[in-house]
Protein backbone atom coordinates (compact mmCIF):
# COMPACT_ATOMS: atom_id res chain seq x y z
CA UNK A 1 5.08 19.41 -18.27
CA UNK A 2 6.92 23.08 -17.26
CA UNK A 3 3.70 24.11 -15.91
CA UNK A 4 3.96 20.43 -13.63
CA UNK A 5 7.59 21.38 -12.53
CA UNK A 6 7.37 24.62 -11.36
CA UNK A 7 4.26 24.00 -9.13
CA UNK A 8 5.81 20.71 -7.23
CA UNK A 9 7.52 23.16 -4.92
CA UNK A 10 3.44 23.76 -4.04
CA UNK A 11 2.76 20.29 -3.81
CA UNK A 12 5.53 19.94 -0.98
CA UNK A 13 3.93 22.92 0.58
CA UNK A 14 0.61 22.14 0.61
CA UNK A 15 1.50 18.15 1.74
CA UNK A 16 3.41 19.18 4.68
CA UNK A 17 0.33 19.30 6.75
CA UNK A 18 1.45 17.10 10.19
CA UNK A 19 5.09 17.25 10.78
CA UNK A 20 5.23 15.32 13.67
CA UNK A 21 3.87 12.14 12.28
CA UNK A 22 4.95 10.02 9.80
CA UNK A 23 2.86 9.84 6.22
CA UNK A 24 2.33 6.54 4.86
CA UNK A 25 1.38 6.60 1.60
CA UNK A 26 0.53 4.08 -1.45
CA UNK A 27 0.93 4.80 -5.20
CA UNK A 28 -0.10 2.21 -8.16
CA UNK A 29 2.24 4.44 -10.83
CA UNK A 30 0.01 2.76 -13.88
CA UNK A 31 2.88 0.72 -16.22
CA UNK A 32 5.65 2.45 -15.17
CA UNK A 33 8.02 0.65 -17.29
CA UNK A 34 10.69 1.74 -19.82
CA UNK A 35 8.74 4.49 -21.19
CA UNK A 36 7.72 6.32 -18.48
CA UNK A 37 11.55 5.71 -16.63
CA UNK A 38 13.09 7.16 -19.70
CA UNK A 39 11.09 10.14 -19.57
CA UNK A 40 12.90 12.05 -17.34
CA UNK A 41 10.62 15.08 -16.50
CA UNK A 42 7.66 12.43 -15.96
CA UNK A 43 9.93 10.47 -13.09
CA UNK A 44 10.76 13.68 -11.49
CA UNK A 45 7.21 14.73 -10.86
CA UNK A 46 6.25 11.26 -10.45
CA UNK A 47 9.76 11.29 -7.60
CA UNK A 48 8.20 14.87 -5.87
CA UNK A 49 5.01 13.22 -5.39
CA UNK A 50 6.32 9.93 -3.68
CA UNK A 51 8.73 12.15 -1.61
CA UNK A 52 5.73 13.16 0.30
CA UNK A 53 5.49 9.65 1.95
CA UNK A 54 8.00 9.06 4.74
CA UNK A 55 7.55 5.07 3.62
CA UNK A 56 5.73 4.54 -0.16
CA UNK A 57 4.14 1.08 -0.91
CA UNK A 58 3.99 1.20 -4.95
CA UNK A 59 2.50 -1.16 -7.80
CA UNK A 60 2.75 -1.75 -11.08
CA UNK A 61 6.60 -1.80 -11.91
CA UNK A 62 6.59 -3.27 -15.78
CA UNK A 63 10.17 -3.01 -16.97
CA UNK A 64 11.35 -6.53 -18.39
CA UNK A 65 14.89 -4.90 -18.20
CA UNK A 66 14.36 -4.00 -14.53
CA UNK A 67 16.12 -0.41 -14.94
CA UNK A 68 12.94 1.40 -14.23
CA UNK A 69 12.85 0.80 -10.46
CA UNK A 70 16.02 2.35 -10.05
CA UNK A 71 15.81 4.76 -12.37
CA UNK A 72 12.77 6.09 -9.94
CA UNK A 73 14.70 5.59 -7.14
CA UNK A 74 17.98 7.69 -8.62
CA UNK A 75 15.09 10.58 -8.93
CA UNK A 76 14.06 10.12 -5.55
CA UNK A 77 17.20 9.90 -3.79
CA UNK A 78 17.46 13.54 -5.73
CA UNK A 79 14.74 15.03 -4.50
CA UNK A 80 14.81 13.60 -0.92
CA UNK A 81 18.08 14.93 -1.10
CA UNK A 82 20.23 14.30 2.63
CA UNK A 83 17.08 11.54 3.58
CA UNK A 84 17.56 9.51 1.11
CA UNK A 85 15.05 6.47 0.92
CA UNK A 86 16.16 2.34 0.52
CA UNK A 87 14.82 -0.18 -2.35
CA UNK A 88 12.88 -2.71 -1.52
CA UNK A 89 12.43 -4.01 -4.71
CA UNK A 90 10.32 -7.95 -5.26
CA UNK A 91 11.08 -10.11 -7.99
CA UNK A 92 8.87 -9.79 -10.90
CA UNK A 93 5.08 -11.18 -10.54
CA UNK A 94 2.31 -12.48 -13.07
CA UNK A 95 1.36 -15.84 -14.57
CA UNK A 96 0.86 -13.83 -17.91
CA UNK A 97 3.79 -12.43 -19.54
CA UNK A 98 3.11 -9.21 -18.24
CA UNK A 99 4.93 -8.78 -14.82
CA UNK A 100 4.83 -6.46 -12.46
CA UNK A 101 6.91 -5.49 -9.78
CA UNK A 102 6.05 -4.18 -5.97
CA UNK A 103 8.02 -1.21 -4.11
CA UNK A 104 8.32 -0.52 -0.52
CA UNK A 105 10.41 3.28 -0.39
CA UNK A 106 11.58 3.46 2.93
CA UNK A 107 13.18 7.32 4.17
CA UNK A 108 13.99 5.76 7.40
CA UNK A 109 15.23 9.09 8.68
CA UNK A 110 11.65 10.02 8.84
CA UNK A 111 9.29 7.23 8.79
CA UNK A 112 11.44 6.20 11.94
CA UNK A 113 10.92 2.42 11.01
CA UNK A 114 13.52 -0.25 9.32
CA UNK A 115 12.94 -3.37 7.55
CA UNK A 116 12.79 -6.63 8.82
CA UNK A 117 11.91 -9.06 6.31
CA UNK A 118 10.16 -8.73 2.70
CA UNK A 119 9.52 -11.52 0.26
CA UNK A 120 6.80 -12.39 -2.51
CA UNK A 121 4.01 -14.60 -1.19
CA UNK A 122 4.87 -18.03 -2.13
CA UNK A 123 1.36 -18.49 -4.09
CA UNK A 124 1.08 -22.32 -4.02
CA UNK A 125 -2.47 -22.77 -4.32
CA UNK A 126 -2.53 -20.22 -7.63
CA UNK A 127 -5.00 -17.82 -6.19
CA UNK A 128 -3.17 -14.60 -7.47
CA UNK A 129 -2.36 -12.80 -10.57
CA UNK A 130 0.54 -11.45 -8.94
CA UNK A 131 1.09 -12.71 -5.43
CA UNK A 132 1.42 -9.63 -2.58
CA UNK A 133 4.82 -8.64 -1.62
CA UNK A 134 4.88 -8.53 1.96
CA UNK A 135 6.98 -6.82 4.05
CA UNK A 136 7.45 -6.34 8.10
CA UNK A 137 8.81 -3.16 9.55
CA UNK A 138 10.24 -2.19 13.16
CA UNK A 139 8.99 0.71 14.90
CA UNK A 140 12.52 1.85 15.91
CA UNK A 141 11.49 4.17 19.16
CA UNK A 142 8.02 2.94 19.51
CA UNK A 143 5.94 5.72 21.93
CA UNK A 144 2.39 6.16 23.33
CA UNK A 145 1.15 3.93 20.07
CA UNK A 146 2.83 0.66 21.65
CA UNK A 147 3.13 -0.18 18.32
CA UNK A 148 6.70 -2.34 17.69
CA UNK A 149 6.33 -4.23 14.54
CA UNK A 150 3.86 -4.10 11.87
CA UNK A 151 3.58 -5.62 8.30
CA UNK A 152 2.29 -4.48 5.32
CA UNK A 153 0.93 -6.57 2.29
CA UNK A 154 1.29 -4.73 -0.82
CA UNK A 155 -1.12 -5.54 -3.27
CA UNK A 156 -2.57 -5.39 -7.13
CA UNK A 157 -5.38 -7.80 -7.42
CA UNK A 158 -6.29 -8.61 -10.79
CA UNK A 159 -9.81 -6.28 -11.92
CA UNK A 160 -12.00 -9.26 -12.81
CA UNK A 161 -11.21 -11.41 -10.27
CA UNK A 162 -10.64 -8.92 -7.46
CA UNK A 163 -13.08 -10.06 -5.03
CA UNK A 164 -12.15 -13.67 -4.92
CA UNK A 165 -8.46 -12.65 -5.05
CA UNK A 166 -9.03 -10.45 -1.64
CA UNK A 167 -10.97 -13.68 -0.30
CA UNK A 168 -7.86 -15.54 -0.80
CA UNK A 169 -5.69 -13.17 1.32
CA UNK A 170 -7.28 -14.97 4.13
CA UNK A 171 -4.84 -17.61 2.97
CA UNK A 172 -1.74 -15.10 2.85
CA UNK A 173 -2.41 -13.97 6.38
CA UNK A 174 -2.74 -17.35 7.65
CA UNK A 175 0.55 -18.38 5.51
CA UNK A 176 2.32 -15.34 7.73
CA UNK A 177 0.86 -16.07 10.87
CA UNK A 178 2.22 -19.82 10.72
CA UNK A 179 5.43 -18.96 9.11
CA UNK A 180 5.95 -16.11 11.71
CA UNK A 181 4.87 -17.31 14.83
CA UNK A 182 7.09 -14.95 16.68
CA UNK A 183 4.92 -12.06 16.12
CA UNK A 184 1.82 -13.12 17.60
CA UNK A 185 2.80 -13.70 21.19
CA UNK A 186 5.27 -15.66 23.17
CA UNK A 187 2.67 -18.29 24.27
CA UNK A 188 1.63 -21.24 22.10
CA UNK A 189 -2.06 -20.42 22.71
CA UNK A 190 -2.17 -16.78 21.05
CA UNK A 191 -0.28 -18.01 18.41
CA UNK A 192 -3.06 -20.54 17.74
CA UNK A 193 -6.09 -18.63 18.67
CA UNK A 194 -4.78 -16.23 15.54
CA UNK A 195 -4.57 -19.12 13.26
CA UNK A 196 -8.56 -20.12 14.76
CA UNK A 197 -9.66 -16.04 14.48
CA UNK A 198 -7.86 -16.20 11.11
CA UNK A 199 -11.55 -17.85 9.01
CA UNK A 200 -10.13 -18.51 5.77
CA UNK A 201 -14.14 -19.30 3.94
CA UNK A 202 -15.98 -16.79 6.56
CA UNK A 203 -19.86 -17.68 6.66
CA UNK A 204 -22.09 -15.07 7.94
CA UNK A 205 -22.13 -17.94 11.39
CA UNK A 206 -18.07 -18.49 10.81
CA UNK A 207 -16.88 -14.73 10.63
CA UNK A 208 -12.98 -13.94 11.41
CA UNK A 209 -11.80 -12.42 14.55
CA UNK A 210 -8.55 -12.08 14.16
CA UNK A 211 -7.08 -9.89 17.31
CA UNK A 212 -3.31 -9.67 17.78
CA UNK A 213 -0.68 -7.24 19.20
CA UNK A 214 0.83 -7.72 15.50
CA UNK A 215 -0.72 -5.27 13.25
CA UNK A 216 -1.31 -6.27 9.46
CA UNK A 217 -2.22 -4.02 7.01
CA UNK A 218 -3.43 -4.38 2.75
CA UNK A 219 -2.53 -2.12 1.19
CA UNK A 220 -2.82 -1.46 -2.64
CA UNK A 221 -4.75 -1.48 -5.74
CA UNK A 222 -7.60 -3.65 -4.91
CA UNK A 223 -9.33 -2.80 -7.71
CA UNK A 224 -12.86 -3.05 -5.19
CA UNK A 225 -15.31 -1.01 -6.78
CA UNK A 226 -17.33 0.00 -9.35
CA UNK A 227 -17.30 -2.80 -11.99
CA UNK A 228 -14.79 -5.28 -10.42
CA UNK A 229 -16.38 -5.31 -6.90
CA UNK A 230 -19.97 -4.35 -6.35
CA UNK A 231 -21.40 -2.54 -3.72
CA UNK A 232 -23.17 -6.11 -2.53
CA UNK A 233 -19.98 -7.95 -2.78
CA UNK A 234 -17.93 -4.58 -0.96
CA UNK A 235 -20.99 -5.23 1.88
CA UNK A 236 -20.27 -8.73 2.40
CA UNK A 237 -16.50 -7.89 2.51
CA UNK A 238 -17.37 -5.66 5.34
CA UNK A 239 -19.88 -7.29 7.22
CA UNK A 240 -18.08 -10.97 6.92
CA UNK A 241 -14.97 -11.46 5.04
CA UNK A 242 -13.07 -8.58 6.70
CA UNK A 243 -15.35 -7.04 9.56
CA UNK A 244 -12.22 -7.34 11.77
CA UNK A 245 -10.16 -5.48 9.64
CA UNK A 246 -10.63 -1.46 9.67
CA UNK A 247 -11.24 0.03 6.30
CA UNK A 248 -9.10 3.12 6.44
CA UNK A 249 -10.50 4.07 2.88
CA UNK A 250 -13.99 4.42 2.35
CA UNK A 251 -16.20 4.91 -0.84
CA UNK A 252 -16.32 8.66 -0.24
CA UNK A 253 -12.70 9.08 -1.46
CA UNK A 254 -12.16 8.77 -5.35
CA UNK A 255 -8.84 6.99 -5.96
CA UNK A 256 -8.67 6.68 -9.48
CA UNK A 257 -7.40 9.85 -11.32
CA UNK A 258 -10.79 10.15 -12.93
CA UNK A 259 -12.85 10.64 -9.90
CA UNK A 260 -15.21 7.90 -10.00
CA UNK A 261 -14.29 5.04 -8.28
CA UNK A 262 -12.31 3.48 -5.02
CA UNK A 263 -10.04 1.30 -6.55
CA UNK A 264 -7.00 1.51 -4.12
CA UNK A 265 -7.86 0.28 -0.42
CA UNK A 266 -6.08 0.06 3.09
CA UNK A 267 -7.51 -2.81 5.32
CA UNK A 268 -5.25 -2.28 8.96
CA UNK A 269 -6.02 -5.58 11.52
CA UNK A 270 -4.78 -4.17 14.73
CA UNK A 271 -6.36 -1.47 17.50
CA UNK A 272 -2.94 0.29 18.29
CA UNK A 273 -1.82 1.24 14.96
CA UNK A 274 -5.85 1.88 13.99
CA UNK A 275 -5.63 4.40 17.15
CA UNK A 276 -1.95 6.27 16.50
CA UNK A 277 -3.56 6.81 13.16
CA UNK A 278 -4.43 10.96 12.68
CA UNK A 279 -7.51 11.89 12.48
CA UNK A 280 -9.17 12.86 9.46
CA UNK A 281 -5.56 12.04 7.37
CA UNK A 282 -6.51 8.76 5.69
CA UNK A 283 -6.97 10.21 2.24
CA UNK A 284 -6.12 10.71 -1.44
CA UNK A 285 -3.31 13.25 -2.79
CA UNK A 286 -5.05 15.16 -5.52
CA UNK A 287 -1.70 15.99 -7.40
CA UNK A 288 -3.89 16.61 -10.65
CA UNK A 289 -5.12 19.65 -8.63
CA UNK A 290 -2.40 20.71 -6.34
CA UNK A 291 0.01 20.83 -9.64
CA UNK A 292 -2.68 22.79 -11.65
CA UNK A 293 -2.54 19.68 -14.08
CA UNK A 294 -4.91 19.23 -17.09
CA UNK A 295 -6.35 15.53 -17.13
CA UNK A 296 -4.81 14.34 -19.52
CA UNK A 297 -1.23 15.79 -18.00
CA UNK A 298 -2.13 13.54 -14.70
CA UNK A 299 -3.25 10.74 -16.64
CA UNK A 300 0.41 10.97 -17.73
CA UNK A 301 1.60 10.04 -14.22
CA UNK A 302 -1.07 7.50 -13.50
CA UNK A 303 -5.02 6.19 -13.64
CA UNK A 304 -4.69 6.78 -9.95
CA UNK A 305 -4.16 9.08 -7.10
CA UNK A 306 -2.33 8.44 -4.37
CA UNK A 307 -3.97 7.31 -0.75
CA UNK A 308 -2.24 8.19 2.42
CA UNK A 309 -2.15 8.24 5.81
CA UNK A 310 -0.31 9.83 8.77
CA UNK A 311 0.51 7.77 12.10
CA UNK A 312 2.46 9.14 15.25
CA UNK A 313 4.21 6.21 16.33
């Protein structure tokens, strides 16, 4: 772990690659729980990689006593130093008795967006293992992107039921878009045409369409590949389920910490934030290398990597 610590200030230096734009990033931190929070030189390296993102979406929170959260965000603060980032902590998730919890970290000095509403999906029809936490953000000086609000649904779909659980986000969006109409439009007709565009049980006749000058994004440990999610299945996804969603992460990019597999996803519905993205950003962090980590050092940390991207608002 000494070796970890005195290469971070590399990791900052190698990560500062587009200053001007904002770097959103998501991190599934693998049971951090009371174990990992009480390991103090683990949650610093754990706090130097997060305080690459200007706002972090995080997974897998599992600390009954619910100290761990801010115990990462104490470490954070530290690091981030004058920019210090806000909690925006859900409730804990899970039918089992293993809960999780979700994180949005928000540096709003630099991400240059503020919170405007988060709350766990209310999962009524019991289509989750742990329902997304979803959370909408203001652009506070919106510029050539147009883009003014956006909302982000962080997820952790359970591995062996991962493709009918991203099936039945069709359902969370269309819970949002009713329960928000104020973001799709001031006209009843948009409003509706987004619940119509919105195909819950897309056919390859009855695909979605959803178009709207709200931009959603999933974001999160989808768990879609290898085993959980086929390539067939990650096709139809594609080609039906989501074909009006861009895939910002594609199969090329290795998101679990052992290189084989694309576990962690971002799905964005929306042309303007799609286009503000940078080019050629929407990738993994490869801390294992960057820190000159062993494996089993950055197996420590997590079973995943980081994915990011940068967007100039």
């Amino acid at each position: 772990m000494m070796q970890i610590v005195s290469n971070v200030l590399f990791l900052t230096i190698v990560l500062g690659t587009y200053v001007s734009a904002v770097r959103i990033g998501s991190f599934n931190l693998h049971q951090y729980g009371s174990k990992k929070a009480a390991n103090a030189t683990l949650t610093n390296v754990v706090a130097k990689i997060i305080n690459d993102f200007d706002l972090a979406i995080i997974q897998e929170i599992t600390d009954a006593s619910l100290r761990a959260p801010h115990v990462l965000h104490d470490a954070l603060n530290q690091v981030s130093g004058k920019n210090p980032y806000t909690l925006i902590l859900s409730g804990r998730a899970g039918r089992s008795n293993t809960k999780e919890q979700y994180i949005f970290f928000n540096r709003e000095a630099t991400s240059g967006v503020e919170l405007v509403n988060a709350y766990l999906y209310e999962d009524v029809p019991d289509n989750f293992e742990r329902p997304p936490f979803i959370g909408t953000f203001k652009v506070k000086k919106p510029g050539k992107s147009g883009v003014k609000f956006f909302t982000i649904m962080n997820v952790h779909l359970r591995p062996d039921a991962a493709y009918a659980e991203l099936l039945s986000m069709r359902v969370a969006i269309e819970d949002f878009i009713t329960k928000h109409p104020q973001y799709f439009d001031e006209t009843s007709t948009s409003f509706n045409d987004a619940l119509e565009q919105n195909v819950v049980d897309a056919t390859v006749d009855n695909k979605p369409s959803l178009k709207t000058n709200h931009p959603i994004l999933i974001v999160g440990d989808f768990n879609a590949d290898c085993s959980y999610i086929s390539l067939r299945r990650q096709l139809m996804l594609r080609t039906i389920s989501y074909v009006d969603f861009t895939w910002v992460i594609n199969n090329q990019v290795k998101t679990n910490t052992r290189q084989t597999c694309t576990y962690d996803r971002v799905f964005i519905n929306g042309d303007k934030f799609v286009n503000a993205i940078v080019p050629n950003s929407n990738t993994t962090v490869h801390f294992q290398e960057q820190l000159g980590m062993t494996l089993d050092e950055a197996l420590d940390i997590s079973d995943h990597i980081p994915i990011k991207f940068d967007i100039e608002w």
